[in-house]
Structure formats: C-alpha cells, structure tokens
Protein backbone atom coordinates (compact mmCIF):
# COMPACT_ATOMS: atom_id res chain seq x y z
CA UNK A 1 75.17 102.27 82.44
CA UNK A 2 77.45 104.65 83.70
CA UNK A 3 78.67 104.47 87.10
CA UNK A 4 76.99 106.54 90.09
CA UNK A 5 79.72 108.15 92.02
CA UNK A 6 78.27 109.00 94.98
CA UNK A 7 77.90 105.03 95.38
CA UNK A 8 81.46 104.69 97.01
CA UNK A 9 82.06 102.74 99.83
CA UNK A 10 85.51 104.50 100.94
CA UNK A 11 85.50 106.35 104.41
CA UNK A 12 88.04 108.63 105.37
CA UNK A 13 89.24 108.53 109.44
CA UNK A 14 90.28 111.92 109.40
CA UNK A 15 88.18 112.86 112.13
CA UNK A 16 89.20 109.49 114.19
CA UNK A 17 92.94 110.82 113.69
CA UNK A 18 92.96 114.08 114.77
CA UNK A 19 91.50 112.88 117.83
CA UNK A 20 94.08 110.38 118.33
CA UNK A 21 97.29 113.07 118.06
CA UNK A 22 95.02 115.93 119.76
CA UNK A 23 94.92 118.47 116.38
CA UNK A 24 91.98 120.36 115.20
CA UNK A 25 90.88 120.65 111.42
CA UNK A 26 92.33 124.40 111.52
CA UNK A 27 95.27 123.12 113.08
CA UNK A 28 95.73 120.80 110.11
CA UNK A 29 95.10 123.32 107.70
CA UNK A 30 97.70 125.73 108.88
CA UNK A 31 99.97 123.04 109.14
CA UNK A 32 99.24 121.77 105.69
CA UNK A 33 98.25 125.34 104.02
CA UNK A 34 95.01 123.52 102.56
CA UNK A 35 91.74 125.27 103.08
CA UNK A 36 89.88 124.06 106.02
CA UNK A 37 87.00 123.29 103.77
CA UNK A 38 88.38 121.26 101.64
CA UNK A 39 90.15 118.82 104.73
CA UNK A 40 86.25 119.42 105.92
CA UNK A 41 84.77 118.08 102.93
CA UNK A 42 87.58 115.06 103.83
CA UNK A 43 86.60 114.74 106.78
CA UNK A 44 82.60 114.78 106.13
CA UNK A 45 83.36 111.97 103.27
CA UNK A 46 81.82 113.89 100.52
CA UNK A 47 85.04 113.84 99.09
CA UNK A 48 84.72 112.58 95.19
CA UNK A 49 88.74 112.41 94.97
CA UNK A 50 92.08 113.26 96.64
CA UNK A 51 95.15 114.28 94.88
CA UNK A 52 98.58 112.03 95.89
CA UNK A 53 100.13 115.20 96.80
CA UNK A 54 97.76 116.07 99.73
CA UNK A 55 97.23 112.59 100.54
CA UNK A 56 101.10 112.58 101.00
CA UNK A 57 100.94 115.82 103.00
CA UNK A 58 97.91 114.24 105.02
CA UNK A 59 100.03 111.21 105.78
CA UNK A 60 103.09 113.35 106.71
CA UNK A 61 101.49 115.45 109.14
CA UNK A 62 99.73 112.89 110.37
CA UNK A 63 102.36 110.19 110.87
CA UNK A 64 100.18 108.03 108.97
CA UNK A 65 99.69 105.75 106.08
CA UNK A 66 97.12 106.22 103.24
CA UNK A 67 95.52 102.53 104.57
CA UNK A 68 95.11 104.55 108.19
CA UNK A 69 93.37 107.60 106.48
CA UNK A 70 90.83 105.38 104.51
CA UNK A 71 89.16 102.45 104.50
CA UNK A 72 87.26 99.76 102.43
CA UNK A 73 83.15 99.62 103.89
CA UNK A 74 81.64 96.33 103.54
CA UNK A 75 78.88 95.75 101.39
C-alpha cells in the first residue's frame, strides 16, 4: 500500500523564528528572493518537500540550523 503523504509528522518553526529575530514573511522573502507563498506554504506546514538549497538559504538568513527549522511530532 502506497504511502499517504499528507501523513507526515514534520513541523516547520518558521513562524516561531521570525518571531524570535523580529522579521516578517515578506521580509524573508526579499531577503531570500523566494516567493512569499511558497515560505507561506512553509510556514502553514503544507509543505510536501524543501529543496537543500532553500533550506540552506532559510538557515542562513535565519542564523539557524535545519534541526531549529523542523521538528520530529510524536506519535
């Protein structure tokens, strides 16, 4: 049976971090030159996948690592 993949459990903090170093979304997205709606659909965790080269942009503007971006929901 194939897997359903909208039965992750992998949440993205990207809300939680802009908070913490005062940015907005559109802030980000200048700063990044990726769409607003696709650090939205990030942010919203409706995300299906990330490339490593945004998640290594994320991370840089951020001052982050990928472990402080996402994490692992219990069960």
């Amino acid at each position: 049976m194939p897997e359903d993949n909208d039965d992750h459990r992998i949440v993205c903090k990207l809300d939680e971090l802009l908070k913490q170093r005062g940015l907005t979304l559109a802030e980000l997205s200048r700063r990044m030159d990726v769409s607003v709606v696709n650090l939205s659909v990030l942010k919203n965790n409706r995300g299906r996948a990330i490339r490593f080269t945004t998640l290594t942009r994320l991370c840089e503007e951020l001052q982050c690592s990928p472990g402080d971006l996402f994490e692992l929901q219990s069960k």
